[in-house]
N, C-alpha and C. Protein backbone atom coordinates (compact mmCIF):
# COMPACT_ATOMS: atom_id res chain seq x y z
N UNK A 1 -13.95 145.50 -75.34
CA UNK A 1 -12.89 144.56 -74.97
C UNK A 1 -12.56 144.73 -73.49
N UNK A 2 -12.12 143.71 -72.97
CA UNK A 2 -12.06 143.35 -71.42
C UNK A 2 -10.35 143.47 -71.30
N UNK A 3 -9.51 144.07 -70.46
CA UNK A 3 -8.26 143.84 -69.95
C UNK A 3 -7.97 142.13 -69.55
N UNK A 4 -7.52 141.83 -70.57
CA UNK A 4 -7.54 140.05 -70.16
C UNK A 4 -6.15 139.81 -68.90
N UNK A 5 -5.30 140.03 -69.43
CA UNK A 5 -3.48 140.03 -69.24
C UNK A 5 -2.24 140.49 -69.79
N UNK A 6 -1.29 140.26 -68.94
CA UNK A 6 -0.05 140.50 -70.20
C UNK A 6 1.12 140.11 -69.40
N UNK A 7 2.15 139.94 -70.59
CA UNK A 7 3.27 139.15 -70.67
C UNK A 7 4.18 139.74 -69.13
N UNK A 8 5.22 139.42 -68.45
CA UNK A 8 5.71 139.74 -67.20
C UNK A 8 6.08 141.41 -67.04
N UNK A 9 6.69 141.52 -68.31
CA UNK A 9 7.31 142.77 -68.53
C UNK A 9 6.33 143.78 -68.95
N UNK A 10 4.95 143.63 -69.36
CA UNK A 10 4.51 144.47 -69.85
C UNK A 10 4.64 145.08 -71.04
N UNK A 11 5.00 144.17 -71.96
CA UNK A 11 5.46 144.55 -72.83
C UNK A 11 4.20 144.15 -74.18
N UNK A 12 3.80 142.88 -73.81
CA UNK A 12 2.37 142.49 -74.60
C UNK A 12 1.20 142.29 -74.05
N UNK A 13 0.05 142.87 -74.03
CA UNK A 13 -1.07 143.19 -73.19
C UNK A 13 -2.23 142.41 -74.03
N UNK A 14 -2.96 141.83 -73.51
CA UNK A 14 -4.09 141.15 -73.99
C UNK A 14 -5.62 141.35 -73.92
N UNK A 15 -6.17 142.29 -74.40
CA UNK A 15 -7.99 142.01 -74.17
C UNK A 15 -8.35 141.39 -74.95
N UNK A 16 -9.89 141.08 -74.15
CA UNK A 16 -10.76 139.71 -74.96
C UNK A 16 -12.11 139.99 -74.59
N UNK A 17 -12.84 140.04 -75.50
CA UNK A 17 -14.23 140.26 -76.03
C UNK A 17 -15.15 140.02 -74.59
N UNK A 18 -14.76 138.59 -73.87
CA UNK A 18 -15.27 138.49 -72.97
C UNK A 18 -14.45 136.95 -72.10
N UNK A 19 -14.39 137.29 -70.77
CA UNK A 19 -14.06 136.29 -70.24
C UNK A 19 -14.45 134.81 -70.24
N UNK A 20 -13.42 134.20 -70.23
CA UNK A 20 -13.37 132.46 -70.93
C UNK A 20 -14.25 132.04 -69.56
N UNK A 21 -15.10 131.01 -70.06
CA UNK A 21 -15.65 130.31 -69.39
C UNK A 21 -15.03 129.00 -68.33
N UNK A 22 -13.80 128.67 -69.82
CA UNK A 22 -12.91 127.42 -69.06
C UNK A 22 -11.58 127.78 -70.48
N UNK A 23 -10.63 127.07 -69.52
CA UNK A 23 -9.19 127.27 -70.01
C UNK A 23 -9.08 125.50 -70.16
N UNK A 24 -8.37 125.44 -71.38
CA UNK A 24 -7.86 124.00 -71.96
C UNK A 24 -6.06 124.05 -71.35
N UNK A 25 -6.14 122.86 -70.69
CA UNK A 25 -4.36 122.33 -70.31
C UNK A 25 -4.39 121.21 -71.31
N UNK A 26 -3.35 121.56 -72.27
CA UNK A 26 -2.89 120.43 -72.72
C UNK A 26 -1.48 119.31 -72.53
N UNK A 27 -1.03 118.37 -72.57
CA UNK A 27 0.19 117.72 -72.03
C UNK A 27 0.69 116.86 -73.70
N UNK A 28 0.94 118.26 -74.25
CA UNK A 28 1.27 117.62 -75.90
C UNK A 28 3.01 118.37 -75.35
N UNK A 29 3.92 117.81 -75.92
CA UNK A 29 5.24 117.68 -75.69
C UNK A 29 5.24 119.39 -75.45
N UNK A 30 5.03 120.11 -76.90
CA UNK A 30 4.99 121.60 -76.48
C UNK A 30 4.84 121.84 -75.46
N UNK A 31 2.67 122.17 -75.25
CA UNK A 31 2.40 123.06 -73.63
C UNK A 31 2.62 122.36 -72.59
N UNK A 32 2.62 121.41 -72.45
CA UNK A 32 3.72 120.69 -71.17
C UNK A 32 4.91 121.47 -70.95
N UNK A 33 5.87 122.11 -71.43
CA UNK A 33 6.83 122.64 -71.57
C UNK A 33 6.59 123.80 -71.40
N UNK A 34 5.62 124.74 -71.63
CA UNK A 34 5.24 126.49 -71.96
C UNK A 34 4.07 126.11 -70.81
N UNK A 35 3.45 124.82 -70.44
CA UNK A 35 2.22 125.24 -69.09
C UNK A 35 1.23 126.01 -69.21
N UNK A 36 0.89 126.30 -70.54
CA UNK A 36 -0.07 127.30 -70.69
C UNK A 36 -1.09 126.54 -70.50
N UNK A 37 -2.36 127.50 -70.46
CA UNK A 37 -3.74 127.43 -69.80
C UNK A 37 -4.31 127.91 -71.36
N UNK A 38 -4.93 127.50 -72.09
CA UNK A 38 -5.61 127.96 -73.46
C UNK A 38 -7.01 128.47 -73.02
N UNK A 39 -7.02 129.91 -73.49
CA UNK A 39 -8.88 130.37 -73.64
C UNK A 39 -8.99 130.78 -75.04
N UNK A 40 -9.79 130.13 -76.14
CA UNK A 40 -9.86 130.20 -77.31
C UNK A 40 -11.15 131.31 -77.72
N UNK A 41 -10.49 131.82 -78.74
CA UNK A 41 -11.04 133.17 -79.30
C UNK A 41 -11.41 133.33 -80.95
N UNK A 42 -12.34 133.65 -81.43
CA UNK A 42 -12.11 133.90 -82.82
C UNK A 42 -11.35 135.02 -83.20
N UNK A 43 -10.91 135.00 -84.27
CA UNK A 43 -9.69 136.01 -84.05
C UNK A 43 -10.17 137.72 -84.00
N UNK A 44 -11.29 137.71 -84.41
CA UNK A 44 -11.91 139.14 -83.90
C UNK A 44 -12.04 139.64 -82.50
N UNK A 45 -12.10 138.74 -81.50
CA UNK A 45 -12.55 138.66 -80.32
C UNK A 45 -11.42 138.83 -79.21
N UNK A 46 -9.71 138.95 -80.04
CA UNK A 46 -8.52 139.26 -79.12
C UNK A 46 -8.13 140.44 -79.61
N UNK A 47 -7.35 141.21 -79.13
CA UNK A 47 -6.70 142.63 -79.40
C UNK A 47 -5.30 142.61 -78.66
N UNK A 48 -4.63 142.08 -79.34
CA UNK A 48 -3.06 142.13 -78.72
C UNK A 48 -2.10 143.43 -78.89
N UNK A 49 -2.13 144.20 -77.96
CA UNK A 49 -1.00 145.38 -77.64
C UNK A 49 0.66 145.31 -77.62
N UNK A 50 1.29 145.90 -78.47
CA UNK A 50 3.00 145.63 -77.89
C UNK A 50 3.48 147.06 -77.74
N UNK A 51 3.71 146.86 -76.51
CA UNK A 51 4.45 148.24 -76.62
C UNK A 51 6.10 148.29 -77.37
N UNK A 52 6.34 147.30 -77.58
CA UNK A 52 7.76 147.16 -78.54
C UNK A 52 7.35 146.48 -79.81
N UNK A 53 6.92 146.46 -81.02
CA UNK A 53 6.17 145.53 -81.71
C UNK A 53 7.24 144.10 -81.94
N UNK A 54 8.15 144.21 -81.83
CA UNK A 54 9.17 143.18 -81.55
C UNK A 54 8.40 141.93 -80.84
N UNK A 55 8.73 140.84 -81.92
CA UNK A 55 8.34 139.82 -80.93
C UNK A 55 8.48 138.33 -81.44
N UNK A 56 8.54 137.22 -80.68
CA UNK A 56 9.34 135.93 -81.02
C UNK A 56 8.03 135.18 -81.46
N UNK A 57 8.12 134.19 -82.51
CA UNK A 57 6.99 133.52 -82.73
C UNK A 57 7.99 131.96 -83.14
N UNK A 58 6.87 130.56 -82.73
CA UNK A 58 7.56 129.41 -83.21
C UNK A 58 6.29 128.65 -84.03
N UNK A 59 6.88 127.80 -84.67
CA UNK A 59 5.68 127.01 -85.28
C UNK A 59 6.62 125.20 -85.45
N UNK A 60 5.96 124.66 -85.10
CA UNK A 60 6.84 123.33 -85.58
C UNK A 60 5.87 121.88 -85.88
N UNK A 61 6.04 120.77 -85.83
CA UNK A 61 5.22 119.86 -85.99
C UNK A 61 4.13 120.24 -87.37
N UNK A 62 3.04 119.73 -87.45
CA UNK A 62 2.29 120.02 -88.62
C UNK A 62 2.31 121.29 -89.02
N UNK A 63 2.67 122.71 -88.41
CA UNK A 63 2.56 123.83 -88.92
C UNK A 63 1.24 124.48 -88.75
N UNK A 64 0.43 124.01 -87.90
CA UNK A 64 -1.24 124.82 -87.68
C UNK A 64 -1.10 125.87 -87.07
N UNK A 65 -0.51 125.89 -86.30
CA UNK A 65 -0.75 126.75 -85.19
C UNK A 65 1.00 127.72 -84.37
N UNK A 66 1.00 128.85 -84.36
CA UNK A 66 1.90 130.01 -84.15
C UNK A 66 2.02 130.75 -83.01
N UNK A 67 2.87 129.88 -82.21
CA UNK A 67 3.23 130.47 -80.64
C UNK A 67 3.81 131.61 -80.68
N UNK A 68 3.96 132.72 -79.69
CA UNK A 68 4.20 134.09 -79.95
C UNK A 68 4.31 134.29 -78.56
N UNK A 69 5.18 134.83 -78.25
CA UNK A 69 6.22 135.19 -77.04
C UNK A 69 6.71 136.52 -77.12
N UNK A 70 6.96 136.81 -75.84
CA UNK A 70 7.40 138.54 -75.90
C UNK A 70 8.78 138.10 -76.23
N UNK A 71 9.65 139.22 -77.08
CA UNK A 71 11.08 139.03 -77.55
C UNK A 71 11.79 139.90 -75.76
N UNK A 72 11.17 140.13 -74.58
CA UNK A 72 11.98 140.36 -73.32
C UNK A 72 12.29 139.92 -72.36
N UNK A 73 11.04 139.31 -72.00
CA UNK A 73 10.82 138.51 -70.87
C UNK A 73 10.65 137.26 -70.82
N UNK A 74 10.36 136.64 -72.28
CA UNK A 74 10.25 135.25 -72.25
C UNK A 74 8.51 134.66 -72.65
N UNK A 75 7.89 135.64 -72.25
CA UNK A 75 6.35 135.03 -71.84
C UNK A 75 5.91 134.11 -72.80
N UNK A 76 5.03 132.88 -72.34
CA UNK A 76 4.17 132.50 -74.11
C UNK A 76 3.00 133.14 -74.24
N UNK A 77 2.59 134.61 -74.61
CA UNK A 77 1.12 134.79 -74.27
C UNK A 77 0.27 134.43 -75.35
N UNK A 78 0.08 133.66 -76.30
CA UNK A 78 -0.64 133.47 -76.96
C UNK A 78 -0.18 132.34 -78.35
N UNK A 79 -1.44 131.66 -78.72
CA UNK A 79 -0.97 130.81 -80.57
C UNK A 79 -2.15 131.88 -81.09
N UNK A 80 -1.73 131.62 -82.78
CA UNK A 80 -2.89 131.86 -83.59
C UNK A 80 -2.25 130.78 -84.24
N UNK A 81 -3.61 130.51 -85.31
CA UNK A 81 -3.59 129.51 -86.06
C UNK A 81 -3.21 129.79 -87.35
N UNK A 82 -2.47 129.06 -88.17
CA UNK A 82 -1.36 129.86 -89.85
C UNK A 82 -2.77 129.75 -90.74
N UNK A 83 -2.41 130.16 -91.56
CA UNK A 83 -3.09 129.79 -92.97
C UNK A 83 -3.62 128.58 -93.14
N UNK A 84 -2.50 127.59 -93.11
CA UNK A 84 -2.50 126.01 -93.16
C UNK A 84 -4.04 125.31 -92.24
N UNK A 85 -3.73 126.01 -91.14
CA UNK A 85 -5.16 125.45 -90.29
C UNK A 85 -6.47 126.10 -90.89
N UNK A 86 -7.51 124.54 -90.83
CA UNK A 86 -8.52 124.88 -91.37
C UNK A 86 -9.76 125.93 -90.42
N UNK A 87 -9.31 125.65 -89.41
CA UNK A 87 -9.78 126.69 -88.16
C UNK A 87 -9.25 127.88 -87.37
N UNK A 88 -9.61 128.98 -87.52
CA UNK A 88 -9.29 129.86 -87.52
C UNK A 88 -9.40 130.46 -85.69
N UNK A 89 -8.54 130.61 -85.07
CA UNK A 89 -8.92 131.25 -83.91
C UNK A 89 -7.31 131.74 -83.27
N UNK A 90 -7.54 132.28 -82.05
CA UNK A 90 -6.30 132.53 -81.48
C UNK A 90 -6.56 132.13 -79.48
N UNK A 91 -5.65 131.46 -79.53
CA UNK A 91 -5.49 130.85 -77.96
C UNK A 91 -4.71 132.02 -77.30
N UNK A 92 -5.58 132.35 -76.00
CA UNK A 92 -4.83 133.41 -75.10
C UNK A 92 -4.47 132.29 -73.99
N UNK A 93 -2.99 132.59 -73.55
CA UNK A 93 -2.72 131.91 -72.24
C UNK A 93 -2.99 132.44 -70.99
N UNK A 94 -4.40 131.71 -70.04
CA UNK A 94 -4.60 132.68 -69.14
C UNK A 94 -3.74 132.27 -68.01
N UNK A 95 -2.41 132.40 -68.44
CA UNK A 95 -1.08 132.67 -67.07
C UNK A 95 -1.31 133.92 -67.16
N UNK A 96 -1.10 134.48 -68.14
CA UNK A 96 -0.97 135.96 -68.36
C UNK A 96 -1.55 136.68 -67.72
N UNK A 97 -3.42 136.07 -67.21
CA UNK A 97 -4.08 136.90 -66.21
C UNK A 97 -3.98 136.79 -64.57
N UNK A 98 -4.60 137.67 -64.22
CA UNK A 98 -4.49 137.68 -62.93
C UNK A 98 -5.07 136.77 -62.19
N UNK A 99 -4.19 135.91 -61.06
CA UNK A 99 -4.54 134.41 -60.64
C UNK A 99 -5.81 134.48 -60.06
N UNK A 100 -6.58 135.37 -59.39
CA UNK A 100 -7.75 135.49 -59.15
C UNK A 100 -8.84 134.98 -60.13
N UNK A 101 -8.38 135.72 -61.73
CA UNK A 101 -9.62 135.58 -62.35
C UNK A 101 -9.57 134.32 -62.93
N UNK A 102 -8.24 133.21 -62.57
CA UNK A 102 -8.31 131.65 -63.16
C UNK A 102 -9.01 130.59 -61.65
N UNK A 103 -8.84 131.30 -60.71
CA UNK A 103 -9.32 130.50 -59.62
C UNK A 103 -10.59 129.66 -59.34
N UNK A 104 -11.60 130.46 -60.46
CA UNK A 104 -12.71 129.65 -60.53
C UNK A 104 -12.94 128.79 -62.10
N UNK A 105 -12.41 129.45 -62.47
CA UNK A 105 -12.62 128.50 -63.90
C UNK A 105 -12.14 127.12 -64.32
N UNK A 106 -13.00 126.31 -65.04
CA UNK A 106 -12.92 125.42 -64.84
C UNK A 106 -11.98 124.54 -66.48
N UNK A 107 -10.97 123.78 -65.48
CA UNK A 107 -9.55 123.41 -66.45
C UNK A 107 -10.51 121.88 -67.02
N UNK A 108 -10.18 122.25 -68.20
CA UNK A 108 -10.48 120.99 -69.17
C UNK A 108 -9.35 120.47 -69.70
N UNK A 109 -9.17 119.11 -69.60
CA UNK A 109 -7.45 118.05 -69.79
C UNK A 109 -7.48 117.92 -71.57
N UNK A 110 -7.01 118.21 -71.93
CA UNK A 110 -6.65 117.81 -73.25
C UNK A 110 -5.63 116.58 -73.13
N UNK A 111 -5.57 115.20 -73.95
CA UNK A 111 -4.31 114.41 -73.65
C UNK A 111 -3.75 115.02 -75.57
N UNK A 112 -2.91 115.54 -75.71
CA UNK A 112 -2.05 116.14 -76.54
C UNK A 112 -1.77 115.20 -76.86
N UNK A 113 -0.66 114.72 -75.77
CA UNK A 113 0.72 113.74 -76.06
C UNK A 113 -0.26 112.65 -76.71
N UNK A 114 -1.30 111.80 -76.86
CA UNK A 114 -1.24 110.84 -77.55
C UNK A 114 -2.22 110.60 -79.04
N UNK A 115 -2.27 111.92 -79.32
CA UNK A 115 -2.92 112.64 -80.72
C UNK A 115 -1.85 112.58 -81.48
């Protein structure tokens, strides 16, 4: 596992199997709002650290998918997908990493909002 990122405080730390090729922006009412950058993972392929295991999670609209936020600082570092979804993976937000290693990668537009 690779040191991917982590939340401001340090409080949730992220490695990943291997660095994302390209990060998904989506402009669905949510990540418009949270700005996250999605690098998608099967769920074997993330290893999420808390040094407080404390931590905020939301789910709303159809229920697929489970945003998860540090309960200190605010961060969104990551969704996984519930039960309910027929696809199984977990989205790392690469805010979380260091702006260097998003500088070359290449952002793919999702239009959210009209799905």
């Amino acid at each position: 596992m690779k040191a991917f990122g982590s939340c401001h405080c340090g409080n949730i730390t992220l490695q990943v199997a291997s660095l994302p090729m390209e990060v998904t922006r989506c402009n669905c009412s949510l990540c418009r709002r949270y700005a996250g950058l999605w690098a998608y993972y099967e769920p074997g392929e993330v290893t999420i650290h808390y040094q407080n295991p404390v931590k905020s999670t939301y789910i709303w609209g159809d229920r697929d998918i489970e945003f998860h936020r540090c309960h200190n600082c605010g961060c969104v570092t990551h969704y996984t997908s519930t039960e309910k979804c027929p696809v199984k993976r977990i989205a790392v937000n690469a805010r979380m990493a260091d702006p260097k290693l998003l500088s070359d990668l290449k952002i793919r537009e999702v239009d959210g909002a009209s799905l």
